[in-house]
Protein backbone atom coordinates (compact mmCIF):
# COMPACT_ATOMS: atom_id res chain seq x y z
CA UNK A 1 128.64 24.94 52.95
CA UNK A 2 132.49 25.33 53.79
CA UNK A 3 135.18 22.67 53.81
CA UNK A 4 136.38 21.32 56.80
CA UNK A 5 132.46 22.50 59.05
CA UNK A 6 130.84 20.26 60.61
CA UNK A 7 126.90 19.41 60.46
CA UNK A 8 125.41 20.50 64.01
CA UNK A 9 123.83 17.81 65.49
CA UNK A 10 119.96 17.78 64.98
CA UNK A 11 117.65 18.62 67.48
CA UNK A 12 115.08 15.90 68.34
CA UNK A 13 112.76 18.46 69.39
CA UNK A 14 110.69 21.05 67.74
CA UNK A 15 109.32 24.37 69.46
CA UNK A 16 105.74 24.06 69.79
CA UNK A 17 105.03 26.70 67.46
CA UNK A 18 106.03 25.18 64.76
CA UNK A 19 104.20 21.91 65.64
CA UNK A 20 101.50 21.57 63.60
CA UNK A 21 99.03 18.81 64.49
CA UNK A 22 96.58 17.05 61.49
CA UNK A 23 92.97 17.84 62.09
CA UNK A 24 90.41 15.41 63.72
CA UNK A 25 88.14 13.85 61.06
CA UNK A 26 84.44 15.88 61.76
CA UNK A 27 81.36 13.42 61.73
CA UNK A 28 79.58 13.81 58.95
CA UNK A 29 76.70 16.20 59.35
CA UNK A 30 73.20 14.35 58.47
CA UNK A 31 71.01 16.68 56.70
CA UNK A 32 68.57 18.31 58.68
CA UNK A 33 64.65 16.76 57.47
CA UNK A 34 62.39 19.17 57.42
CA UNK A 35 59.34 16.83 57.00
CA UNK A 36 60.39 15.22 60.00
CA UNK A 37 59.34 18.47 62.12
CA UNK A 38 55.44 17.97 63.49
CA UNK A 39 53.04 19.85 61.18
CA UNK A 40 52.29 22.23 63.24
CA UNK A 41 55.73 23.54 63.42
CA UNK A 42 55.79 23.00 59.24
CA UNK A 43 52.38 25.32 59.30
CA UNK A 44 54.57 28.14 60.92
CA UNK A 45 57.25 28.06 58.74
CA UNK A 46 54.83 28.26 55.64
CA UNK A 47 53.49 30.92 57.42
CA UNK A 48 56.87 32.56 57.73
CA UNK A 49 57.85 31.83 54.32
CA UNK A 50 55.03 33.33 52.54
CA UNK A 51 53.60 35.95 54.70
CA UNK A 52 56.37 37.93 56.26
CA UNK A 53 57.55 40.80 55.03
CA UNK A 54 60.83 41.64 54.34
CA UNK A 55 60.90 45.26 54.23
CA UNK A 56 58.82 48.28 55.03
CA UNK A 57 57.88 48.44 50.93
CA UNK A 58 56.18 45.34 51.40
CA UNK A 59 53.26 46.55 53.42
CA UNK A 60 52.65 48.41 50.28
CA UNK A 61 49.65 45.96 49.21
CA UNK A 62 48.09 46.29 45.88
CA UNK A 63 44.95 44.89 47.61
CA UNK A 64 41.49 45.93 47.17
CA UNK A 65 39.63 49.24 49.28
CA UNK A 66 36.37 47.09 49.77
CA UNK A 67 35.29 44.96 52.77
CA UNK A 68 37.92 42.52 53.53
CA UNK A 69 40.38 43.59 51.14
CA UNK A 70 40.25 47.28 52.12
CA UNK A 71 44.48 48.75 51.99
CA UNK A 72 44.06 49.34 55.32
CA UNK A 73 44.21 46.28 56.49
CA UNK A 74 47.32 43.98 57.07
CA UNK A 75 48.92 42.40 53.16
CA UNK A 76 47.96 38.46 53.52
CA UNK A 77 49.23 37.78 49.42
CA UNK A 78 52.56 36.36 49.15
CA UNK A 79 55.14 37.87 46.43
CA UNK A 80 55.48 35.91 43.78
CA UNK A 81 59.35 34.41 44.50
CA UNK A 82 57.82 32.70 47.53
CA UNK A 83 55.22 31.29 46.25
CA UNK A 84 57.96 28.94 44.52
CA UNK A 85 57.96 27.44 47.80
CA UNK A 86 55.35 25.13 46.16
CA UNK A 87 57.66 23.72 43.91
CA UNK A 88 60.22 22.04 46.49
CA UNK A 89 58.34 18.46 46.36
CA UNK A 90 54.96 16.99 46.23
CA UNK A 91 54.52 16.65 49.66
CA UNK A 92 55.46 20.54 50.82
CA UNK A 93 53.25 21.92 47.86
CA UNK A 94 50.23 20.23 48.95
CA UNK A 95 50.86 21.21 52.75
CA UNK A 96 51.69 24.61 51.74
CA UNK A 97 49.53 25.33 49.03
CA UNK A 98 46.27 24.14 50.77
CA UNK A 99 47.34 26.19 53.65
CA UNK A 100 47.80 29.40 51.87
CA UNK A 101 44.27 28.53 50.16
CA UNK A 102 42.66 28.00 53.41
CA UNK A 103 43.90 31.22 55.01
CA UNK A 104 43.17 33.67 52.00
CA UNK A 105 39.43 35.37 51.54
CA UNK A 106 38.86 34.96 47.68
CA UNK A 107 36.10 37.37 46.51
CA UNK A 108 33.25 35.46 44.49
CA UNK A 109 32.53 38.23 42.07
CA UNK A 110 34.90 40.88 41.00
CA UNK A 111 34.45 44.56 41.49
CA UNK A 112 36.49 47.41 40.05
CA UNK A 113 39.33 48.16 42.55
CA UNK A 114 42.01 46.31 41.26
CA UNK A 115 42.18 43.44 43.80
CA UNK A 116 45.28 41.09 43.12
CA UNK A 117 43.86 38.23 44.44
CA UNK A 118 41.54 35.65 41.69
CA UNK A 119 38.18 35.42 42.12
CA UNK A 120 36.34 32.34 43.10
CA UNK A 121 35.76 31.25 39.37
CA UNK A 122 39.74 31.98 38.53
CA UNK A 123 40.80 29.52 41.20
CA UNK A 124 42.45 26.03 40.06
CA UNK A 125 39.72 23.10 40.52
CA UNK A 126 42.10 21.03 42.45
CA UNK A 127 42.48 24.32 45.10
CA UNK A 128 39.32 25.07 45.42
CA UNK A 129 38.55 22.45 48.43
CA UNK A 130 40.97 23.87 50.74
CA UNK A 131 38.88 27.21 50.13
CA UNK A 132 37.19 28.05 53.28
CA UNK A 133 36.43 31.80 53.35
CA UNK A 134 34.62 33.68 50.50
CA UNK A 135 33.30 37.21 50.14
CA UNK A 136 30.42 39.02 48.26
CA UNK A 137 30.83 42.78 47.78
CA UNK A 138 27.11 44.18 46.58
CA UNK A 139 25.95 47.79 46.32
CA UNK A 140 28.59 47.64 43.12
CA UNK A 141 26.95 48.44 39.83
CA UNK A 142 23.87 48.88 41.72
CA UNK A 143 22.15 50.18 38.22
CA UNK A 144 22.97 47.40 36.21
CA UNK A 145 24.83 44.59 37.71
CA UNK A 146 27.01 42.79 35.73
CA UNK A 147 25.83 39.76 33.62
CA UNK A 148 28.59 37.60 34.53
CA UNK A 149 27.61 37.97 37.95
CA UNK A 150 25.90 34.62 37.84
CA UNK A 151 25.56 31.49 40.00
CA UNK A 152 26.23 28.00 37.46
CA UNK A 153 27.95 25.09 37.56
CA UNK A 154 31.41 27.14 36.45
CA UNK A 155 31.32 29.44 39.67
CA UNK A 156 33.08 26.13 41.06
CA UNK A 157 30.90 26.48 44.41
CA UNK A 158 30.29 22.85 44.59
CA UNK A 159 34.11 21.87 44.96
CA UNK A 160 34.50 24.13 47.88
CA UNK A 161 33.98 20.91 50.68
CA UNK A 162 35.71 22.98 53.47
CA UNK A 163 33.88 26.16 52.55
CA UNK A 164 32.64 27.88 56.59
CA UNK A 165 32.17 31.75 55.99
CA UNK A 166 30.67 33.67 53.58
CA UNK A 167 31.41 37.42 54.21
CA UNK A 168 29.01 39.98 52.56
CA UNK A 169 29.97 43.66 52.17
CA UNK A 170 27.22 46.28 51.37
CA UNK A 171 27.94 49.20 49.88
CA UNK A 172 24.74 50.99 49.81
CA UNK A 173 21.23 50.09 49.49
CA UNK A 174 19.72 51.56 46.25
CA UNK A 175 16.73 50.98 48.02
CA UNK A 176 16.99 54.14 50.07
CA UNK A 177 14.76 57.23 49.00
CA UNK A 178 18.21 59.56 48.15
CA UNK A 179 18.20 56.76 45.04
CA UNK A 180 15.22 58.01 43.93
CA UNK A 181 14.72 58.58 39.85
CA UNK A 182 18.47 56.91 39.60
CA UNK A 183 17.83 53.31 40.34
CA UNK A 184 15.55 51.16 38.07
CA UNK A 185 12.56 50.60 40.38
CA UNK A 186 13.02 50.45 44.50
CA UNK A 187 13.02 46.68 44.67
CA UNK A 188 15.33 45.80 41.85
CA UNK A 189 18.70 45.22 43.27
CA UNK A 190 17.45 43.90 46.72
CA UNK A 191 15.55 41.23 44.45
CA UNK A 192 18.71 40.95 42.66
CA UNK A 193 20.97 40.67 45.85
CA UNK A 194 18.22 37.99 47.57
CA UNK A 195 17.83 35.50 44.60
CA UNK A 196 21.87 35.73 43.95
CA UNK A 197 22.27 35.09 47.93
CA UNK A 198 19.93 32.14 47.86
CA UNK A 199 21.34 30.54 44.97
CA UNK A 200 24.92 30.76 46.62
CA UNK A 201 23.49 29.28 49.79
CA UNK A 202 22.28 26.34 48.06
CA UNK A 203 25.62 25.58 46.55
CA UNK A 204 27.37 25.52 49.74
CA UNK A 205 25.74 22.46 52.08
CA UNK A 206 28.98 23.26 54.47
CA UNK A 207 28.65 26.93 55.27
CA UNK A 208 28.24 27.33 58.52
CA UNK A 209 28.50 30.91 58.77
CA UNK A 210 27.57 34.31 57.04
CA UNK A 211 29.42 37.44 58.31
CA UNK A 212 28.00 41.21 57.15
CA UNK A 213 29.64 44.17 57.04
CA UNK A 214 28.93 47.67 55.22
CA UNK A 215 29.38 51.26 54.79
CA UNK A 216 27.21 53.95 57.10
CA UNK A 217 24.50 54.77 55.29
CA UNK A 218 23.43 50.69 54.97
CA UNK A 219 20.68 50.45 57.54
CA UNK A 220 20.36 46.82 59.69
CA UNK A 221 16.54 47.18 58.86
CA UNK A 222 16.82 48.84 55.60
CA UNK A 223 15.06 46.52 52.38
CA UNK A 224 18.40 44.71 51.48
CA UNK A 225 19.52 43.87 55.28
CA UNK A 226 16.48 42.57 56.05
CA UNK A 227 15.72 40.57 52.50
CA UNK A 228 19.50 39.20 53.01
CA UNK A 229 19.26 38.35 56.58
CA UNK A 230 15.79 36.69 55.72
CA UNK A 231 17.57 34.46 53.01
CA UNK A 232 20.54 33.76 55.86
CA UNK A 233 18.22 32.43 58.34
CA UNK A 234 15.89 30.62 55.85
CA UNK A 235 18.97 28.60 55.00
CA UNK A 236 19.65 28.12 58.64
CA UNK A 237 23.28 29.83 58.79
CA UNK A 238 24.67 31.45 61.67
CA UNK A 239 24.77 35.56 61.25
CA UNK A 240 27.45 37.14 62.39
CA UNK A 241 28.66 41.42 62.05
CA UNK A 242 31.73 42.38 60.73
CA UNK A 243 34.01 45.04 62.70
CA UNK A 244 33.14 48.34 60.04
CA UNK A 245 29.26 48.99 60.71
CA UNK A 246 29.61 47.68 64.35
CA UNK A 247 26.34 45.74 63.98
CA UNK A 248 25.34 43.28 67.11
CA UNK A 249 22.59 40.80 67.49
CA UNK A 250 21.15 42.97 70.53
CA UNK A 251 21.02 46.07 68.37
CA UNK A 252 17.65 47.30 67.78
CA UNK A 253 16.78 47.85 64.03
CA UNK A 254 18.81 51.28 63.07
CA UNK A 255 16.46 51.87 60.03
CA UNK A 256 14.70 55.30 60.23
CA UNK A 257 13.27 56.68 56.61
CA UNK A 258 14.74 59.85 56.56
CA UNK A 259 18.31 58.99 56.97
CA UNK A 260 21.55 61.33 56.45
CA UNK A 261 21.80 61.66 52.32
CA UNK A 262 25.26 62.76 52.52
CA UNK A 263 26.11 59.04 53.74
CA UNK A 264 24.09 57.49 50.73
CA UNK A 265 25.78 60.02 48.29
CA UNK A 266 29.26 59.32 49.15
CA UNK A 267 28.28 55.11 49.58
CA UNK A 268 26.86 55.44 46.20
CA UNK A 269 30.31 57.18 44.76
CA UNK A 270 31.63 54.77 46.45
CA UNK A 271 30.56 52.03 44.47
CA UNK A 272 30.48 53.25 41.28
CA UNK A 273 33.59 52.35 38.42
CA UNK A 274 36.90 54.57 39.90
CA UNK A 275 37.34 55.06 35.97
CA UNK A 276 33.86 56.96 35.52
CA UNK A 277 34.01 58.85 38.42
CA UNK A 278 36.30 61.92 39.80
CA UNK A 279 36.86 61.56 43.59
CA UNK A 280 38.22 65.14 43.98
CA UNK A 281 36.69 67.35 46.51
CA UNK A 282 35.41 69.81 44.19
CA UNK A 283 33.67 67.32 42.71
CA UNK A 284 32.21 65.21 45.92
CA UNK A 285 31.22 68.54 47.36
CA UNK A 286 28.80 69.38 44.29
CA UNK A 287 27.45 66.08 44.03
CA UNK A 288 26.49 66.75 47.74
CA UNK A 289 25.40 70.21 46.94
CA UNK A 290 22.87 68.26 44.51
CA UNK A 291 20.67 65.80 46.48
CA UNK A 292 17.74 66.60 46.03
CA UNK A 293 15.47 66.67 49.29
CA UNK A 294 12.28 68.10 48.94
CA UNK A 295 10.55 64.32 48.46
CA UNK A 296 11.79 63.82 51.99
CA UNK A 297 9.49 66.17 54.01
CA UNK A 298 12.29 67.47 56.03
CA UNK A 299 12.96 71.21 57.27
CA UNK A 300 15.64 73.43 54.78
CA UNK A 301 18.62 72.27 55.46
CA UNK A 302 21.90 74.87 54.44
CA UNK A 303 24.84 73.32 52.70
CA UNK A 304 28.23 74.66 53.73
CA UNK A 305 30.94 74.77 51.16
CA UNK A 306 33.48 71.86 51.42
């Protein structure tokens, strides 16, 4: 600064611009408790969390193509990131866990179209209670059913307290005359299917319910229906019809003996290993072209090329 200037006096104000005031001390923010929320609003968030998808991808299920599992239905399995939902604290991973166990079907034997989901016997002991929906595909392996398809103390039937519905899926009925000279004799697999249905009943005192479903060529009054429905209401369980055969309790018996063998054909292709069998066209249409008919007392009937 110069000689001989001097200071200008101060001014005791300050434009407002440049007065800058200190902020307000914010309350602290108490963490929001999600336990604290009534259970029912805790089930819909589970529900959220694991069911949800995020993106048009994930309706790509790798779910099974039989009975309840069929692709075209709606993906219920969780991805595997969310299912680390269980791992927050005790209390979440019990609700959580025992609802995603009580809202899943779980499949008591396996069958070969790559379901995802365990079977009964691959379930954890301590899940198995919360369990309350099961399904039985048969008509699978219909020639010789597997030997591990077998009802024992390891099946894990008896731990299932909450168990209510057992859905049953038929695939065909080898019972039907198109099976002729490729089935083992015309009662084996409905005495199969009965005795394995009655020894699953037993197991389960809490069942309240058994829900059947199958493909088009399973008759209501066919030999398996009717030995499986007997074994149903022996145990005295409620019968109920799934939504593919569109079976009712006022429906008259649908069995006639000469049914359509093209149904039974493609049921019994159906059911057979996808790694044994070629599903092409060509090859449906000459396995069609093949049924033999002429033990069925029907006029000729011409078969058109596929």
């Amino acid at each position: 600064m110069a000689k001989g200037k001097k200071k200008g006096p101060v001014s005791e104000f300050y434009d407002e611009e440049d007065y800058v005031s200190e902020p307000e001390p914010q309350p602290k923010r108490k963490p929001f408790r999600f336990l604290d929320l009534p259970s029912e609003i805790r089930l819909r968030v589970y529900h959220f969390v694991l069911f949800t998808p995020t993106r048009k991808s994930a309706l790509q299920n790798k779910a099974g193509s039989v009975g309840s599992s069929a692709k075209k239905k709606k993906p219920v399995a969780p991805t595997s990131h969310r299912v680390a939902l269980f791992l927050a604290c005790h209390r979440i991973h019990d609700e959580a866990s025992h609802f995603f166990y009580s809202t899943q079907i779980f499949r008591l034997f396996p069958v070969q179209d790559f379901q995802r989901m365990p079977t009964v016997r691959a379930l954890p002991r301590r899940h198995r209670s919360s369990v309350m929906t099961i399904e039985l595909i048969l008509g699978n392996s219909w020639t010789a059913p597997p030997k591990t398809w077998t009802v024992n103390q390891g099946l894990g039937l008896h731990d299932m307290v909450l168990m209510r519905t057992l859905r049953i899926f038929v695939e065909c009925d080898p019972s039907q005359p198109i099976f002729e000279g490729f089935r083992i004799s015309k009662d084996y697999y409905t005495e199969f299917a009965g005795q394995l249905l009655k020894q699953v009943l037993e197991r389960l005192p809490g069942l309240v319910q058994v829900e059947f479903d199958a493909y088009p060529s399973v008759r209501k009054g066919g030999s398996l229906m009717t030995r499986l429905l007997q074994e149903t209401r022996e145990a005295k369980k409620k019968v109920l019809w799934g939504p593919e055969r569109g079976w009712t309790d006022s429906q008259e018996d649908d069995y006639v003996p000469y049914e359509d063998p093209a149904d039974a054909a493609i049921d019994a292709l159906r059911s057979r290993r996808p790694d044994s069998v070629d599903t092409s066209v060509d090859t449906l249409a000459d396995s069609l072209q093949t049924v033999r008919l002429e033990t069925l007392d029907l006029p000729e009937i011409t078969t058109h090329s596929m």
